[in-house]
C-alpha atoms as a PDB file:
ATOM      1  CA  UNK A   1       0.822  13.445  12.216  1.00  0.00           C
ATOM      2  CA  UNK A   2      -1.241  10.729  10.916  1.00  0.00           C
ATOM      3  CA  UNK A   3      -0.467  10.270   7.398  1.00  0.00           C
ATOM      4  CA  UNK A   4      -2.726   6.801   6.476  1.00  0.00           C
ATOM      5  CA  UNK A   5      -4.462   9.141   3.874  1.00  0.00           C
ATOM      6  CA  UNK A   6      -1.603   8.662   1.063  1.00  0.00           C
ATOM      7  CA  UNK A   7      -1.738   5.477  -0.906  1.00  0.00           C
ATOM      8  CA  UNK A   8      -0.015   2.652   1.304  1.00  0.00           C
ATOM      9  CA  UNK A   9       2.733   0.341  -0.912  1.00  0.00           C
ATOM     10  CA  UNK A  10       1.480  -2.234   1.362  1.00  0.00           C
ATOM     11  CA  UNK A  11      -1.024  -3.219  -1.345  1.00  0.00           C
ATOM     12  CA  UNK A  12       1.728  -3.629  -3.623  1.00  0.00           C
ATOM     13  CA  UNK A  13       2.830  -7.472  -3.354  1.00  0.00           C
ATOM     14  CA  UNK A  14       6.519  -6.210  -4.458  1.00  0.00           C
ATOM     15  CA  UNK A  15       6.451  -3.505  -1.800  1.00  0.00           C
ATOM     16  CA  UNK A  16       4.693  -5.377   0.559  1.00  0.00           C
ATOM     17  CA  UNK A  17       7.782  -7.247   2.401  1.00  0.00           C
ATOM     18  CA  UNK A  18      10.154  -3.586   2.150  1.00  0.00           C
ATOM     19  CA  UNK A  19      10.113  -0.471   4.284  1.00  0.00           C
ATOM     20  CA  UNK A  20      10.053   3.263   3.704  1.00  0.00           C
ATOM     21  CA  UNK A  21      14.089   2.609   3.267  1.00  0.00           C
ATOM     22  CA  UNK A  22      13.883   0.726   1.038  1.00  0.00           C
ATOM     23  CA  UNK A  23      14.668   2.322  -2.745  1.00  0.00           C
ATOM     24  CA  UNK A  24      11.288   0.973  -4.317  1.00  0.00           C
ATOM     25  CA  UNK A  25       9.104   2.605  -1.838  1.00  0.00           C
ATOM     26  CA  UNK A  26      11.161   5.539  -1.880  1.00  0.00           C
ATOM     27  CA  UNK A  27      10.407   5.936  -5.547  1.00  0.00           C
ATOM     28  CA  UNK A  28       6.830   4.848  -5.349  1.00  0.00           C
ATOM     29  CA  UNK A  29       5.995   7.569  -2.372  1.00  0.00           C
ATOM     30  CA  UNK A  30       8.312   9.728  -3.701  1.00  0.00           C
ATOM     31  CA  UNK A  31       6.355  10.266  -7.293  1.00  0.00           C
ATOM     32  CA  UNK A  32       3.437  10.623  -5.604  1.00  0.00           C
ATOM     33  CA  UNK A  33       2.272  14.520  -5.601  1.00  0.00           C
ATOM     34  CA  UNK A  34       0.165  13.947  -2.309  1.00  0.00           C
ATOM     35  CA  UNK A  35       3.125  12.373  -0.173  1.00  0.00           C
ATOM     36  CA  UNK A  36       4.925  15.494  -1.587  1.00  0.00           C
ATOM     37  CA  UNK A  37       2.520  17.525  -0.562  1.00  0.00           C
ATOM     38  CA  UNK A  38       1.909  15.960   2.282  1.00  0.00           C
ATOM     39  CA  UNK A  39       5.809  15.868   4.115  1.00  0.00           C
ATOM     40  CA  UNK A  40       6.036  19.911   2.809  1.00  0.00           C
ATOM     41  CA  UNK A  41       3.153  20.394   4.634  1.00  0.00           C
ATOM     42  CA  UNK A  42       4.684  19.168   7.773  1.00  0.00           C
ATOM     43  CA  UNK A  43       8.078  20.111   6.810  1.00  0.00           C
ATOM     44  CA  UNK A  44       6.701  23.875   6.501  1.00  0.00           C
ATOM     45  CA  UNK A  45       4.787  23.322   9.757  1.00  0.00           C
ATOM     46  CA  UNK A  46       7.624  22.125  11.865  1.00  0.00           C
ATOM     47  CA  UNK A  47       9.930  25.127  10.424  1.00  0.00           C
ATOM     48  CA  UNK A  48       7.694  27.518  11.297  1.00  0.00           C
ATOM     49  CA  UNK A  49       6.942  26.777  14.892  1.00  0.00           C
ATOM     50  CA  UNK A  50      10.583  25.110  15.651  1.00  0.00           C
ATOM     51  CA  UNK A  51      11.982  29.129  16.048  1.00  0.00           C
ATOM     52  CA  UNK A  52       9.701  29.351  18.715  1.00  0.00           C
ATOM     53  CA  UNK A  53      10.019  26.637  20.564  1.00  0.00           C
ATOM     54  CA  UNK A  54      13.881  27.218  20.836  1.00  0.00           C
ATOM     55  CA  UNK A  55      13.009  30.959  22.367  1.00  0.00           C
ATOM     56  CA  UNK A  56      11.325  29.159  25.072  1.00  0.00           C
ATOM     57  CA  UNK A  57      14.167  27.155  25.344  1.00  0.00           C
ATOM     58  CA  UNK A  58      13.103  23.607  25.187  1.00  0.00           C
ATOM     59  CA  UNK A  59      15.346  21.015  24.813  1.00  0.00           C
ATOM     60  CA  UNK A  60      13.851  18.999  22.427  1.00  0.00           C
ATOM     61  CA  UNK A  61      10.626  18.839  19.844  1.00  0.00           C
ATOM     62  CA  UNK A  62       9.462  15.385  19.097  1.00  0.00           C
ATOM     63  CA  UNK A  63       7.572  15.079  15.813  1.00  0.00           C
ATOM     64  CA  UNK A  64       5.844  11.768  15.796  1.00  0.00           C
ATOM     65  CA  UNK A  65       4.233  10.358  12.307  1.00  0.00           C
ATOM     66  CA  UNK A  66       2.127   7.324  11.928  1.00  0.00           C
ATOM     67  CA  UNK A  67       0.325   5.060   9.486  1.00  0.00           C
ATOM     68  CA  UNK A  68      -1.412   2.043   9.542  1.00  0.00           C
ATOM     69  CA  UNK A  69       1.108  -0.637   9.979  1.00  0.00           C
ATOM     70  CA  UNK A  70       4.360   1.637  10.409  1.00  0.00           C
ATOM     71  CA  UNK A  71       6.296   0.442   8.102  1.00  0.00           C
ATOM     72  CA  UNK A  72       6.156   2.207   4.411  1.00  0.00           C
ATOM     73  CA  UNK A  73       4.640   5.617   4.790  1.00  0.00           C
ATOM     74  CA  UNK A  74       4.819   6.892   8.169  1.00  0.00           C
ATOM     75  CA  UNK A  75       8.735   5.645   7.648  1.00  0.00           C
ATOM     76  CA  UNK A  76       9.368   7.169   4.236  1.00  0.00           C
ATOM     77  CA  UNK A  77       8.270  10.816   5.714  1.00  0.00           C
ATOM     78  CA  UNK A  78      10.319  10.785   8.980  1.00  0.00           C
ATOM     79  CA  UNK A  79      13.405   9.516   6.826  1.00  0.00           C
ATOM     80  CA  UNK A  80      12.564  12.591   4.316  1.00  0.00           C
ATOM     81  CA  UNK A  81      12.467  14.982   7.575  1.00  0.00           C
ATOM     82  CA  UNK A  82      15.390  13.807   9.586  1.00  0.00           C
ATOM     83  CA  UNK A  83      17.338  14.435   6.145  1.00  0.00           C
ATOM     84  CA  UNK A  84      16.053  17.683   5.486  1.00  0.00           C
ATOM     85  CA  UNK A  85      16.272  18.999   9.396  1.00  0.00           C
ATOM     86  CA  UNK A  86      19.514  17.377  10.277  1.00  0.00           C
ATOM     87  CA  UNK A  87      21.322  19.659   8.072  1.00  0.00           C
ATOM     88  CA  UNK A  88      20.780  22.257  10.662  1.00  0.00           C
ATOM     89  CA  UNK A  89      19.378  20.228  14.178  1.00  0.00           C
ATOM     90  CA  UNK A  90      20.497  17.492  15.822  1.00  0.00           C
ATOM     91  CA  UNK A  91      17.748  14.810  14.798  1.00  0.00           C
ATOM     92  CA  UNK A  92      16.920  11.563  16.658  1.00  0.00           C
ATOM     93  CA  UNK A  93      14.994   8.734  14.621  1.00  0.00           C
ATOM     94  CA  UNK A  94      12.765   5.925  16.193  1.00  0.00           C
ATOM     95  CA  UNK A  95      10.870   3.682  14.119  1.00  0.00           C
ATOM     96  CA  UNK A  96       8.776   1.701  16.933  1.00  0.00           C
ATOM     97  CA  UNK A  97       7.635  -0.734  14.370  1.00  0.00           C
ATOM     98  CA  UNK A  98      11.140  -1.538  12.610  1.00  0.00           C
ATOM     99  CA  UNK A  99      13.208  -4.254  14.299  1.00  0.00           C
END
């Protein structure tokens, strides 16, 4: 999912240096109605197809998210889904752009 079309705290010289960990960008993405409309959309979409996948019995789903730089956004929303699914799944997180 390609998510560069929610504001990026990038622009923000306070955010700038932090990552989607971080508290302040959690807050900033988090009050934003589109990046909570956004991860419910995929949220939603990954519940309702998820079911069938396990029928067919695959091992694994990957659910890959992206942004511009891969460091704010596209990290905020996979932190937001590996919390919500790994209540229930066994959930593996890669940022490829965090060291």
């Amino acid at each position: 999912f390609d998510v560069r079309m929610v504001p990026n705290p990038h622009y923000d010289l306070r955010l700038r240096p932090l990552t989607g960990r971080d508290a302040p960008v959690i807050e900033f993405l988090g009050n934003l109605p589109a990046v909570q409309d956004l991860l419910g959309d995929i949220r939603n979409f990954v519940e309702k197809w998820l079911p069938s996948f396990k029928r067919d019995n695959r091992s694994y789903l990957t659910v890959a998210i992206g942004c511009t730089g891969g460091q704010h956004r596209s990290v905020y929303i996979v932190e937001q889904l590996a919390k919500h699914f790994s209540a229930q799944e066994n959930v593996v997180v890669r940022h490829r752009q965090l060291s």
